[in-house]
N, C-alpha and C. Protein backbone atom coordinates (compact mmCIF):
# COMPACT_ATOMS: atom_id res chain seq x y z
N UNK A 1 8.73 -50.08 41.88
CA UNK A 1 9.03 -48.85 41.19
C UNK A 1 10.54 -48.81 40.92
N UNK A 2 10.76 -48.05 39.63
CA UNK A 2 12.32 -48.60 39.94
C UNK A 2 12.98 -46.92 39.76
N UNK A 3 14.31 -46.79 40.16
CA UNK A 3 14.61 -45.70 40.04
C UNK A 3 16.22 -45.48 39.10
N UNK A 4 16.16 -44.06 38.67
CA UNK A 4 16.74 -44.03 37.82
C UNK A 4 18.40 -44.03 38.44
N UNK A 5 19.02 -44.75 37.05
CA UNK A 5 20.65 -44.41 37.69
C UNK A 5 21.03 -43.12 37.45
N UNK A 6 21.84 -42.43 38.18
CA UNK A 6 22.49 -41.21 37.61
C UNK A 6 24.28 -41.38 37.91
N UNK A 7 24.68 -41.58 36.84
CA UNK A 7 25.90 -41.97 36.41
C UNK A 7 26.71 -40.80 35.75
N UNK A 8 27.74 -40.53 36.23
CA UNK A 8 28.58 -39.30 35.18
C UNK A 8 29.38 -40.13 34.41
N UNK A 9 29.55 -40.12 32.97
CA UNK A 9 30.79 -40.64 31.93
C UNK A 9 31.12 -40.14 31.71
N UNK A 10 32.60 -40.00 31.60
CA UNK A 10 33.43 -39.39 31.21
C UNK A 10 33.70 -39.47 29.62
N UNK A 11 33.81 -38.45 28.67
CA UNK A 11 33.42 -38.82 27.17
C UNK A 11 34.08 -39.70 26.67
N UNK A 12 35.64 -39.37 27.02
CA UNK A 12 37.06 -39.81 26.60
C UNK A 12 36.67 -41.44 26.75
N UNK A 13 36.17 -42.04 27.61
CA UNK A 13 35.56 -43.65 27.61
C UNK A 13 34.80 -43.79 26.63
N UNK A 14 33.49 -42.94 26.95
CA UNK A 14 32.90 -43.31 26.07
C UNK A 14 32.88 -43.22 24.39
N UNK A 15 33.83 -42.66 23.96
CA UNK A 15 34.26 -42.59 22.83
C UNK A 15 35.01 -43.91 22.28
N UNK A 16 36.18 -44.13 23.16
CA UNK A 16 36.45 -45.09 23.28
C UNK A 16 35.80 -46.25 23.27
N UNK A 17 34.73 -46.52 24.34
CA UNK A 17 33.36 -47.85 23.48
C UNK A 17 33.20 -48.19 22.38
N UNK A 18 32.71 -46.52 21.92
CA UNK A 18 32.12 -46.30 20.78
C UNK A 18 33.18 -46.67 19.55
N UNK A 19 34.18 -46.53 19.51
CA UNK A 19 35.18 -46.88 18.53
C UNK A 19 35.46 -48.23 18.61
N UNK A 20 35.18 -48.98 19.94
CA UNK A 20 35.25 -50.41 19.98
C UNK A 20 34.25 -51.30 19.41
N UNK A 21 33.35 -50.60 19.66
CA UNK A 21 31.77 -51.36 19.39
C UNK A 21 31.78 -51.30 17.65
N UNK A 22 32.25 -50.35 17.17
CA UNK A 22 32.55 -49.88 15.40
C UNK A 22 33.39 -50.86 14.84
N UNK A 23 34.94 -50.86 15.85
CA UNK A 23 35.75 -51.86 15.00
C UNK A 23 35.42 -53.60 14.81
N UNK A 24 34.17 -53.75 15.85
CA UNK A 24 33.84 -55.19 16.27
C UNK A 24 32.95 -54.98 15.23
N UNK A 25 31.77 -54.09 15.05
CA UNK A 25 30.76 -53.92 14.15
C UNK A 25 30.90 -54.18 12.69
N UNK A 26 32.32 -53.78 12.17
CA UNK A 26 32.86 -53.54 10.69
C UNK A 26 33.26 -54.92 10.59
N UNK A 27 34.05 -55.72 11.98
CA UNK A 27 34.79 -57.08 11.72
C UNK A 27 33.83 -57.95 11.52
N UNK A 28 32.79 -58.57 12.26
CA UNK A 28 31.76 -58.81 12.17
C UNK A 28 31.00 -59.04 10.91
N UNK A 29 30.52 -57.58 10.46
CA UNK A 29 30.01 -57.43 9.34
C UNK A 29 30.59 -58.13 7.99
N UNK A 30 32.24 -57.73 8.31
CA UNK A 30 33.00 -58.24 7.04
C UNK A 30 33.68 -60.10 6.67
N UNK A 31 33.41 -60.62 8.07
CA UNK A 31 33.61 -61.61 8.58
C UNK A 31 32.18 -62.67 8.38
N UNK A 32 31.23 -62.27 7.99
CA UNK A 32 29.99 -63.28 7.64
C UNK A 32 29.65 -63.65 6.75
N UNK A 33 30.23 -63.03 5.58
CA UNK A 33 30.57 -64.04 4.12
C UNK A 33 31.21 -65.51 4.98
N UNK A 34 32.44 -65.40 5.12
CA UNK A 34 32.96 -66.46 5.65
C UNK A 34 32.06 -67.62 6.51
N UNK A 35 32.31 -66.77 7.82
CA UNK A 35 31.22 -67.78 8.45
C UNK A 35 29.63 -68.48 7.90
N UNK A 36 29.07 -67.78 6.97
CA UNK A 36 27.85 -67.94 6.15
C UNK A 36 28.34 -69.40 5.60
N UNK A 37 29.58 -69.07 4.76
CA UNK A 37 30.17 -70.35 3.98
C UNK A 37 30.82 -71.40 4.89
N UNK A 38 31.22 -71.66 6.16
CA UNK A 38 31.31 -72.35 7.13
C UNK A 38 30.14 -73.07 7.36
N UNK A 39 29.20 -72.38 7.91
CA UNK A 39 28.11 -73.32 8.23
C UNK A 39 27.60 -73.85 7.63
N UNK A 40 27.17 -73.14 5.54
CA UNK A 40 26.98 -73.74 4.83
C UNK A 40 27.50 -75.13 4.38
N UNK A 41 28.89 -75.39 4.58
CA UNK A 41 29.71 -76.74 4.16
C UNK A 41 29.04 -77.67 5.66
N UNK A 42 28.74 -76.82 7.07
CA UNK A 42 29.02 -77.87 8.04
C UNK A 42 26.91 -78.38 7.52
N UNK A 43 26.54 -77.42 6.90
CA UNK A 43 25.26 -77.97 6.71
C UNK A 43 24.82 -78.77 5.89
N UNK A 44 26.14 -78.94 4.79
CA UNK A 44 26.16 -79.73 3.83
C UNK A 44 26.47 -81.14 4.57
N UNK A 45 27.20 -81.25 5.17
CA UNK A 45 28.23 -82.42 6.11
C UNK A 45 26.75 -83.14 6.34
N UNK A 46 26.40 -82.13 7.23
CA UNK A 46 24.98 -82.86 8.07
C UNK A 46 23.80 -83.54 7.27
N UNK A 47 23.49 -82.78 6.23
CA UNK A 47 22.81 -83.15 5.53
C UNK A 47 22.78 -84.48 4.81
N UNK A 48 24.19 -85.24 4.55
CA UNK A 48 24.40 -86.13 3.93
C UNK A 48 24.92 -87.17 5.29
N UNK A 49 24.70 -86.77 6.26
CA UNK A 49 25.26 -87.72 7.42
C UNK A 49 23.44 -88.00 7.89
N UNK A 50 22.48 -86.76 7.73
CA UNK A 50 21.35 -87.59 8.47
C UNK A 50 20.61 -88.61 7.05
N UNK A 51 20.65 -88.31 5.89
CA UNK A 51 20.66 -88.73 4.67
C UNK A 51 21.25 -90.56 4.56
N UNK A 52 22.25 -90.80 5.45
CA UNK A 52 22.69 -91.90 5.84
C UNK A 52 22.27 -92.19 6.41
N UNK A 53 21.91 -91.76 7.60
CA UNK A 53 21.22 -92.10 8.79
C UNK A 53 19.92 -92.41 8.73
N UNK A 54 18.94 -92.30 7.99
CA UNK A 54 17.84 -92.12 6.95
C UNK A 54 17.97 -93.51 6.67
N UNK A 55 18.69 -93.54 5.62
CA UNK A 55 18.69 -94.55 5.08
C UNK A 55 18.96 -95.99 5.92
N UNK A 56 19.86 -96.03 6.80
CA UNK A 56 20.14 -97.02 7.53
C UNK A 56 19.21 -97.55 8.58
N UNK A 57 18.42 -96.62 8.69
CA UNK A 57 17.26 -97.00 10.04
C UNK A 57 15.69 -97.19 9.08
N UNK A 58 16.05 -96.88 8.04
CA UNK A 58 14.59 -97.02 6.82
C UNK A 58 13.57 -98.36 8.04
N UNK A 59 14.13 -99.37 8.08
CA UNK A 59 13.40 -100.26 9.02
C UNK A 59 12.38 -99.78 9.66
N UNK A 60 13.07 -99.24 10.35
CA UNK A 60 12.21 -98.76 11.68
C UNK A 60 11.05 -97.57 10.84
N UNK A 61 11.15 -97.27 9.80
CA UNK A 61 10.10 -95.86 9.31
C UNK A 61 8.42 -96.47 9.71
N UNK A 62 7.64 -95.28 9.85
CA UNK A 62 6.39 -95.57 10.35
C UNK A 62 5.91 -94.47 9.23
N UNK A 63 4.59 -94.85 9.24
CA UNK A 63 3.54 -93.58 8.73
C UNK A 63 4.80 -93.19 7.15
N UNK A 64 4.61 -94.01 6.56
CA UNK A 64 5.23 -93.96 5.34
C UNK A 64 4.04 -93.65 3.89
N UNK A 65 4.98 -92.35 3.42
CA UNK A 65 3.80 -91.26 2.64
C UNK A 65 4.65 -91.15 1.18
N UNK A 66 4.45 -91.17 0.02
CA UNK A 66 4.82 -90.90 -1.34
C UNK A 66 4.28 -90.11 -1.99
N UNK A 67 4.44 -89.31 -2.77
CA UNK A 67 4.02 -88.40 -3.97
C UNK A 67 4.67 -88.42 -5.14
N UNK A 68 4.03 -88.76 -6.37
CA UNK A 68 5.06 -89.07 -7.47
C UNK A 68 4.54 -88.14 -8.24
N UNK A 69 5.56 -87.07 -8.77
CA UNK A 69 5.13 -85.79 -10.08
C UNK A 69 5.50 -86.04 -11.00
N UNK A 70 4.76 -86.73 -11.73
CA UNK A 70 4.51 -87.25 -13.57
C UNK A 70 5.18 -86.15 -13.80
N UNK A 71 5.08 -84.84 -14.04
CA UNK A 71 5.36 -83.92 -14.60
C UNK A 71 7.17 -83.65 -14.82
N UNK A 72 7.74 -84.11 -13.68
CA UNK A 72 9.51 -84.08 -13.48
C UNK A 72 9.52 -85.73 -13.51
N UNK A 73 8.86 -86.52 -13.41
CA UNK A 73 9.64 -88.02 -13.17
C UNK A 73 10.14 -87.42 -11.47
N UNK A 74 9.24 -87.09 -10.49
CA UNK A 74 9.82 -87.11 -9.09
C UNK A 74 9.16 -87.51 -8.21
N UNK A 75 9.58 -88.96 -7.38
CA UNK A 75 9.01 -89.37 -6.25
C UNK A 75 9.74 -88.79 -4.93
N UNK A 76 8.30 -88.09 -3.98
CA UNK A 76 9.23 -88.08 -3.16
C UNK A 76 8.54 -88.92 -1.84
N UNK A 77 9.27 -89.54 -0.84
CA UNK A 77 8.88 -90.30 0.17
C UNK A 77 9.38 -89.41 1.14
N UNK A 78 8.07 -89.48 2.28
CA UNK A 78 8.34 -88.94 3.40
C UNK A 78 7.86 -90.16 4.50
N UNK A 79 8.89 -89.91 5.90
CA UNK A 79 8.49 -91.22 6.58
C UNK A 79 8.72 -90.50 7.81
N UNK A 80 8.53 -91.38 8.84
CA UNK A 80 8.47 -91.03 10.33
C UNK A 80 9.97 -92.20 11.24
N UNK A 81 10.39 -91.68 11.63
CA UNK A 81 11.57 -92.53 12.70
C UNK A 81 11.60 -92.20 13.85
N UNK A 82 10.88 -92.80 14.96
CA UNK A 82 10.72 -92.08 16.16
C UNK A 82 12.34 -92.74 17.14
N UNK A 83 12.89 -91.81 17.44
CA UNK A 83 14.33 -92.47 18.02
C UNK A 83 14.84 -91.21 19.25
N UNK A 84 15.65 -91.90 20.01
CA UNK A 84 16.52 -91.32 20.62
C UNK A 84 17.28 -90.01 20.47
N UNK A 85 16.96 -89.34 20.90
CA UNK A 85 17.56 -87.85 20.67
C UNK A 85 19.40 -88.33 20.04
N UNK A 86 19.82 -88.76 20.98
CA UNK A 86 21.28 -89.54 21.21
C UNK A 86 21.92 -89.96 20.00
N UNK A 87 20.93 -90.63 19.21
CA UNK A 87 21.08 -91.61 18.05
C UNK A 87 21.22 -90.51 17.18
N UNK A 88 20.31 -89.52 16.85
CA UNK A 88 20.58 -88.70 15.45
C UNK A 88 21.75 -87.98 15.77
N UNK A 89 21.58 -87.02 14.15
CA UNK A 89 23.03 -86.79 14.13
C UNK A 89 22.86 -85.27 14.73
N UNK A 90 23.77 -84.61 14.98
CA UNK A 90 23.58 -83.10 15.93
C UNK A 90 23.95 -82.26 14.24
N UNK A 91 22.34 -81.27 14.66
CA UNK A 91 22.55 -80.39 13.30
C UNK A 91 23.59 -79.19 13.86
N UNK A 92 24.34 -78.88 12.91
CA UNK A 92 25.04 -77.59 12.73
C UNK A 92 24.08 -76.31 12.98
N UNK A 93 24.56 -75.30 14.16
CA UNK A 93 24.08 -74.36 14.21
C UNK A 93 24.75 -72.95 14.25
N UNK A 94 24.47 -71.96 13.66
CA UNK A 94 25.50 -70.65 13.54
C UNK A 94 25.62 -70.02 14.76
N UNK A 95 27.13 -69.90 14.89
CA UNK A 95 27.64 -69.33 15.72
C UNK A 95 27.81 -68.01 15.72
N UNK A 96 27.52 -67.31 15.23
CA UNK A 96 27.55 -65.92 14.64
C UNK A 96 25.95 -65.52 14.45
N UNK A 97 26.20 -64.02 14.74
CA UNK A 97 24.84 -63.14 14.67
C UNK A 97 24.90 -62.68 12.86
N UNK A 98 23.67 -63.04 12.59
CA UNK A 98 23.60 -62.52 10.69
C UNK A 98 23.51 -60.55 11.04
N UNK A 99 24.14 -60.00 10.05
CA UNK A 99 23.84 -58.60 10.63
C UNK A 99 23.41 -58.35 8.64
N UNK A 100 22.07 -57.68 8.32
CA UNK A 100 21.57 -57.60 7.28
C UNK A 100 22.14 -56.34 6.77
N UNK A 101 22.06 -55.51 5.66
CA UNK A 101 23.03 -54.68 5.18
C UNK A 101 22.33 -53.43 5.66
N UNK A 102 21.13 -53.43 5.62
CA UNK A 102 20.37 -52.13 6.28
C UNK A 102 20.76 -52.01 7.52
N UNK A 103 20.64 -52.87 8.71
CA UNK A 103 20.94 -52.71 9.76
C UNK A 103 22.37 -52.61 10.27
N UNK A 104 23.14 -53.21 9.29
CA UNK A 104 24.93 -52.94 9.42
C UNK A 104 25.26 -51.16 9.27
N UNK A 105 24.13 -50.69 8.19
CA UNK A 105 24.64 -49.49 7.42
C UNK A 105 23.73 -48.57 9.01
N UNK A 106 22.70 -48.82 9.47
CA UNK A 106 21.70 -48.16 10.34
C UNK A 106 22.64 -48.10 11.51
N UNK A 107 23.47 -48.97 12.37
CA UNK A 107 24.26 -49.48 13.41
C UNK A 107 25.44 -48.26 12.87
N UNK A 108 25.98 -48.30 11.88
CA UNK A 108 27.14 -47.73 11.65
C UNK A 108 27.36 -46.43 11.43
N UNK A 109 26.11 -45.91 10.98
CA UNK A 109 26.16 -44.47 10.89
C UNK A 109 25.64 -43.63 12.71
N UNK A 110 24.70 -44.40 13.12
CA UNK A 110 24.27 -43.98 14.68
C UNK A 110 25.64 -43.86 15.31
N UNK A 111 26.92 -45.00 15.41
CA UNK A 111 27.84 -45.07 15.63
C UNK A 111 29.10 -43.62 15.40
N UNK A 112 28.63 -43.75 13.86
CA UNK A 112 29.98 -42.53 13.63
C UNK A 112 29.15 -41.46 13.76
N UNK A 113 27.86 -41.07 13.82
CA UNK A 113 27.24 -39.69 14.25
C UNK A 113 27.71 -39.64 15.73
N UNK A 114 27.48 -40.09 16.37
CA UNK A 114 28.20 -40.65 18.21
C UNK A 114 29.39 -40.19 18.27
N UNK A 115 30.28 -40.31 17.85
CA UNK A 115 31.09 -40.25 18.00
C UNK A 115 32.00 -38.91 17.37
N UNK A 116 31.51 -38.05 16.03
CA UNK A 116 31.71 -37.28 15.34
C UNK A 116 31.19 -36.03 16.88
N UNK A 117 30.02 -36.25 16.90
CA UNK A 117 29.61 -35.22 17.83
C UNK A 117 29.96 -34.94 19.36
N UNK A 118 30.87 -36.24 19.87
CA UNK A 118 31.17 -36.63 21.00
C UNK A 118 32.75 -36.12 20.78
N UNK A 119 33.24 -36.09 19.49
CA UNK A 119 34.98 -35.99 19.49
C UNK A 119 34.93 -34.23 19.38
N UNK A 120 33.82 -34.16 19.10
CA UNK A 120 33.42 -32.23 18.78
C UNK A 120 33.24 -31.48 20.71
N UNK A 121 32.94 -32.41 21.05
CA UNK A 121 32.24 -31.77 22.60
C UNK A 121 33.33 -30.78 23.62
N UNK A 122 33.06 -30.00 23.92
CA UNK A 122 33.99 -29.73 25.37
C UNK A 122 33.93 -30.08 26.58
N UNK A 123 32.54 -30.70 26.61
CA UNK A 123 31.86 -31.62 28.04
C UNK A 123 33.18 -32.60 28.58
N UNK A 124 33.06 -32.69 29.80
CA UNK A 124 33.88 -33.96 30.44
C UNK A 124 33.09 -35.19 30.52
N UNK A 125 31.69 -35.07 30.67
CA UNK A 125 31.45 -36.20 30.41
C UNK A 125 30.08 -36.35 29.74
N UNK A 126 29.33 -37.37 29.81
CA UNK A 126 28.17 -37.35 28.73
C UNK A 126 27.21 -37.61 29.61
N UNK A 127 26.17 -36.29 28.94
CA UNK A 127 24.56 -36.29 29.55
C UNK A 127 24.03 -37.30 29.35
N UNK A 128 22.65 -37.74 30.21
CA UNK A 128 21.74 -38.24 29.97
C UNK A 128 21.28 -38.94 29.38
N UNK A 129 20.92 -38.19 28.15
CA UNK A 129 19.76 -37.98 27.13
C UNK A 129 20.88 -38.68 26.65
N UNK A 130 22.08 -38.09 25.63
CA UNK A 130 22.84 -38.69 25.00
C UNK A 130 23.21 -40.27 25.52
N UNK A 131 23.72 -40.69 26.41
CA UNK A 131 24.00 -42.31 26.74
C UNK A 131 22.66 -42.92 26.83
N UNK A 132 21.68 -42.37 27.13
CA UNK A 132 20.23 -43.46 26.56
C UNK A 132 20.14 -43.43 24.78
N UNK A 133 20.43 -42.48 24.33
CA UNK A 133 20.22 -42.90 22.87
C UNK A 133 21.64 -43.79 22.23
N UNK A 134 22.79 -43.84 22.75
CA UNK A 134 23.96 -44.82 22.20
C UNK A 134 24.43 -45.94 23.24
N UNK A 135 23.57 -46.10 24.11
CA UNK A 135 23.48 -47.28 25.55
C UNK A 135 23.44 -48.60 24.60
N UNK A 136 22.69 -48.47 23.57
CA UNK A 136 22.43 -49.94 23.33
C UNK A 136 23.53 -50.54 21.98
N UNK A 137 24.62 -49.30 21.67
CA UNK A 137 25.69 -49.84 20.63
C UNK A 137 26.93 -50.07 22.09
N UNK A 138 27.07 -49.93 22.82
CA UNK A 138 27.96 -50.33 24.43
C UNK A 138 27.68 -51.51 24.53
């Protein structure tokens, strides 16, 4: 069974979070064009490094499959290379959380409602009810 915490916050912090968690939220947000186009080039990199790699081990291919579309002049070959983890090349993976525009705009307004109503308060510190509904932008 588990039992509940009962914690007093003081607002003046938690406002403070809340303005932290916003300015990280906005940087973030405005910062993933960039990174988007980072990983994109490092996915380009990779792409033409396992593309080599492909090609150089062709030997070894098993279970070798073709489809040719009269329609474009396009063959495409698909093959099998069973190898060493070690040997291939390490794909590029994003380092960064994608934040979608609904959920940037959903995150950001919960945020400045939080905080609009929290900079309004005369309380010393924050109920309950209130830090379970903005616990999870902390």
């Amino acid at each position: 069974m588990s039992r509940a915490i009962t914690v007093k916050v003081a607002t003046p912090k938690v406002i403070k979070a809340l303005e932290g968690r916003l300015a990280t939220l906005e940087k973030d947000y405005a910062s993933q064009e960039a990174n988007e186009a980072k990983y994109q080039k490092a996915r380009e990199k990779w792409n033409k490094e396992i593309g080599d790699w492909a090609i150089k081990n062709f030997s070894k291919a098993q279970n070798l499959r073709t489809s040719y579309r009269s329609w474009n002049n396009t063959l495409n070959v698909d093959f099998d290379i069973i190898t060493k983890e070690s040997a291939f090349p390490v794909e590029p993976e994003k380092d960064y959380e994608v934040i979608h525009t609904h959920v940037y705009r959903e995150m950001k307004e919960d945020i400045t409602n939080a905080l609009t109503i929290l900079k309004m308060t005369d309380e010393e510190t924050v109920n309950a009810s209130t830090m379970k509904q903005i616990a999870k932008y902390l």
